[in-house]
C-alpha atoms as a PDB file:
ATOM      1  CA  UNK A   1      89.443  72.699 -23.037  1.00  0.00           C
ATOM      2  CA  UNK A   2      86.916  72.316 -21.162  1.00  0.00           C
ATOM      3  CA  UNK A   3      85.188  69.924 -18.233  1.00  0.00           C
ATOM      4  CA  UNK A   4      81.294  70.038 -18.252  1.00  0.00           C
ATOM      5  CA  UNK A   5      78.349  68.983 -16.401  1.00  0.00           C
ATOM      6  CA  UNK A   6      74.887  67.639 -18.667  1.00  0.00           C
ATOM      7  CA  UNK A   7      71.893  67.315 -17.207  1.00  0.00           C
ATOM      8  CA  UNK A   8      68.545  65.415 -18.407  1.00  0.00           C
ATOM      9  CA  UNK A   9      65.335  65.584 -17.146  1.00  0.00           C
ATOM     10  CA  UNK A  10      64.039  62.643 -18.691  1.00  0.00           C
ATOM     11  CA  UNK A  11      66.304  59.986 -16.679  1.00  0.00           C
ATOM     12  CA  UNK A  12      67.237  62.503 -14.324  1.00  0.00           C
ATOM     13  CA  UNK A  13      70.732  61.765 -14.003  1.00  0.00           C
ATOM     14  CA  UNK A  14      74.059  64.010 -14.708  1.00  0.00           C
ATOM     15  CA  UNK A  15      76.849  63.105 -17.171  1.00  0.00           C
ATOM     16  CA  UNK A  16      80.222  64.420 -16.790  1.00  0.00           C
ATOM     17  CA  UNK A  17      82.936  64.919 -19.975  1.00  0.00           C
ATOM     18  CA  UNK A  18      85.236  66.856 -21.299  1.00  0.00           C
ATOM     19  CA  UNK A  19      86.004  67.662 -24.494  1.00  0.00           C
ATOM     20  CA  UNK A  20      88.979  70.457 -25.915  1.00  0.00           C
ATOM     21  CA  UNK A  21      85.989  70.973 -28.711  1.00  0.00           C
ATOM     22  CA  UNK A  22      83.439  73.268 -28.232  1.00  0.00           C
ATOM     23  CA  UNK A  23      80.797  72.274 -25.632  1.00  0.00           C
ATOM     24  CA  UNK A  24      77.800  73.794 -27.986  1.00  0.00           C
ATOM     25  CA  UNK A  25      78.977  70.810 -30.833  1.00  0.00           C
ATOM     26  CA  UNK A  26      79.721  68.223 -28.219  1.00  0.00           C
ATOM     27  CA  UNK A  27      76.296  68.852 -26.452  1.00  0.00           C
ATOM     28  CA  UNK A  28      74.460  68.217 -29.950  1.00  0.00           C
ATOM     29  CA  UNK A  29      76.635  64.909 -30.180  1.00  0.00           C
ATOM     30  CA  UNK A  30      75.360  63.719 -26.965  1.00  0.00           C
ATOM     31  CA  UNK A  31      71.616  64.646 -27.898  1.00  0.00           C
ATOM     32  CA  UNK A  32      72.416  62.559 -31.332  1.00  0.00           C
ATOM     33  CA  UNK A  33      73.636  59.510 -29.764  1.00  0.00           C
ATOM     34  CA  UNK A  34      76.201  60.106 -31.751  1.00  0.00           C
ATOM     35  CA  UNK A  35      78.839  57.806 -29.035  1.00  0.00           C
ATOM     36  CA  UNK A  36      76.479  55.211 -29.665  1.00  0.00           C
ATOM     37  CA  UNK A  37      75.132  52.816 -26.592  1.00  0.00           C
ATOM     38  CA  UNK A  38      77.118  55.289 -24.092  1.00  0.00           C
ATOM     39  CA  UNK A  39      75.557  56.839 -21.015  1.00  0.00           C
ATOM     40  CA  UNK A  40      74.182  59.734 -22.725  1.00  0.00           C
ATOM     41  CA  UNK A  41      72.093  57.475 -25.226  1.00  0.00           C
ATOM     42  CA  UNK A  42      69.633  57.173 -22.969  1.00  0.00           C
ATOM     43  CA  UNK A  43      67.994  60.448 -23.431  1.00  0.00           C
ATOM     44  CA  UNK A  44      68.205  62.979 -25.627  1.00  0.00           C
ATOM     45  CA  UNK A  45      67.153  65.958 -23.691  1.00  0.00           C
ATOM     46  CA  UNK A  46      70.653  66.746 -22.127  1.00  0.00           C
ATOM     47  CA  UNK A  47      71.533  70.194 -21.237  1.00  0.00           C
ATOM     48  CA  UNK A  48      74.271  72.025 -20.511  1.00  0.00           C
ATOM     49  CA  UNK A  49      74.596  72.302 -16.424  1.00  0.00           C
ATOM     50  CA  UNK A  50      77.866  73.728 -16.011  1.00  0.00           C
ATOM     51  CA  UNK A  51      81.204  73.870 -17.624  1.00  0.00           C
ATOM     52  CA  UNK A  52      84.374  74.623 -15.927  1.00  0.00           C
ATOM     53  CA  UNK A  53      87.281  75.992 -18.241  1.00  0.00           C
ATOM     54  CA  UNK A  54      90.493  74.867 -18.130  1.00  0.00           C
ATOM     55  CA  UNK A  55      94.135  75.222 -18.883  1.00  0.00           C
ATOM     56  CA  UNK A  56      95.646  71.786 -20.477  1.00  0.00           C
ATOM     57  CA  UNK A  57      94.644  68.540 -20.562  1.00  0.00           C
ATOM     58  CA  UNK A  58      96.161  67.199 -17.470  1.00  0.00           C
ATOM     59  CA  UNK A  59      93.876  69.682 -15.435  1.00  0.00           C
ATOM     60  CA  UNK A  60      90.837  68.822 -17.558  1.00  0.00           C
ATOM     61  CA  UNK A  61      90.888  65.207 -17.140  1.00  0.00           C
ATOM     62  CA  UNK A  62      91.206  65.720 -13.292  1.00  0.00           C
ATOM     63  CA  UNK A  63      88.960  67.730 -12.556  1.00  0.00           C
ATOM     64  CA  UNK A  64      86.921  65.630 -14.366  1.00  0.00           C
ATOM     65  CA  UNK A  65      87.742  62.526 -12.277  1.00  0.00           C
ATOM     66  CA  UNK A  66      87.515  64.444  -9.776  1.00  0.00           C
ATOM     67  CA  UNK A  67      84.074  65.284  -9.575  1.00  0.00           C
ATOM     68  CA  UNK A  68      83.518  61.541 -10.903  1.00  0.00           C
ATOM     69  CA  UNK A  69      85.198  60.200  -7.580  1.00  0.00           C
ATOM     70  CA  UNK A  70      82.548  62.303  -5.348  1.00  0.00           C
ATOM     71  CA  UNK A  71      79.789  60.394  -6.818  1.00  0.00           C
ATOM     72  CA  UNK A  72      77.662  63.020  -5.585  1.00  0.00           C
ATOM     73  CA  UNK A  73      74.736  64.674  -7.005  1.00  0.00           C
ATOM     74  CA  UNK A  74      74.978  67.494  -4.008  1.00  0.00           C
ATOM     75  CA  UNK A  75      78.376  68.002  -4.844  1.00  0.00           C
ATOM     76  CA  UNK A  76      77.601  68.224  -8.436  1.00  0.00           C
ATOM     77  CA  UNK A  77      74.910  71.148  -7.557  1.00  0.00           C
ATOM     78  CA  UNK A  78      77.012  72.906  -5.026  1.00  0.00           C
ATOM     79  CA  UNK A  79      79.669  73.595  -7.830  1.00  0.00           C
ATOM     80  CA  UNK A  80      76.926  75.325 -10.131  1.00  0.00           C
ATOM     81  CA  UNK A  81      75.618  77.672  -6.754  1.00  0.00           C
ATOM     82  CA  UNK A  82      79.349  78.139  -5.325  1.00  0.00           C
ATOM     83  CA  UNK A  83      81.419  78.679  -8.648  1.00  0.00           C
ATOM     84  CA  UNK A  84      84.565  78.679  -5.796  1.00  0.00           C
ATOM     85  CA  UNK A  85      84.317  75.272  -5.543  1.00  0.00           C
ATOM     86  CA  UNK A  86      85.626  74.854  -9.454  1.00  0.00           C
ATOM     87  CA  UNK A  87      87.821  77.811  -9.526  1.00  0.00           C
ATOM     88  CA  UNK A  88      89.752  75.762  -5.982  1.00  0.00           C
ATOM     89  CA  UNK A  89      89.916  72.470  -8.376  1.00  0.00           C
ATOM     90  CA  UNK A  90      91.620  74.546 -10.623  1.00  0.00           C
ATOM     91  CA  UNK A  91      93.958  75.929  -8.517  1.00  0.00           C
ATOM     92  CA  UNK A  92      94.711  72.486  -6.698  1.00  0.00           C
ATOM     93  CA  UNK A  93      94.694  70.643 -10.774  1.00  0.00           C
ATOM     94  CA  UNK A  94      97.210  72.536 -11.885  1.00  0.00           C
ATOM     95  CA  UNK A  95      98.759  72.102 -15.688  1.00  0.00           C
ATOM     96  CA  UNK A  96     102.426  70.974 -15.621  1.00  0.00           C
END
């Protein structure tokens, strides 16, 4: 299970996801626009920026809203140069 970061250079945006299948698949999903007129359909250059492995669901999905609610594209980086940052959201999303 997993929560992960995308990142495209052609719109220059992140996307953040989860998925409990394996992030190599799910990245070639999002470069096929395979979700159809989603976010991700807008390019098809993402890569993977960071993924943050987790422990159930209920910690995957909030971390994952988490970093959504920040709305932050600082925040976003700081988590790829301080990997503390995600291990702490771990420890404060923890599974039940």
């Amino acid at each position: 299970m997993f929560c992960y970061v995308l990142f495209s250079t052609s719109v220059n945006q992140y996307y953040i996801g989860v998925t409990t299948d394996s992030i190599e698949h799910r990245l070639i999903k999002h470069n096929e626009s395979f979700y159809g007129k989603k976010f991700t359909s807008k390019a098809n250059d993402w890569l993977v920026y960071l993924v943050i492995s987790c422990e159930c669901e209920i910690q995957m999905f909030a971390i994952e809203k988490h970093i959504k609610r920040m709305k932050s594209r600082i925040y976003i980086e700081n988590l790829k140069i301080y990997p503390e940052i995600s291990e702490s959201l771990k420890e404060r999303y923890i599974c039940n």
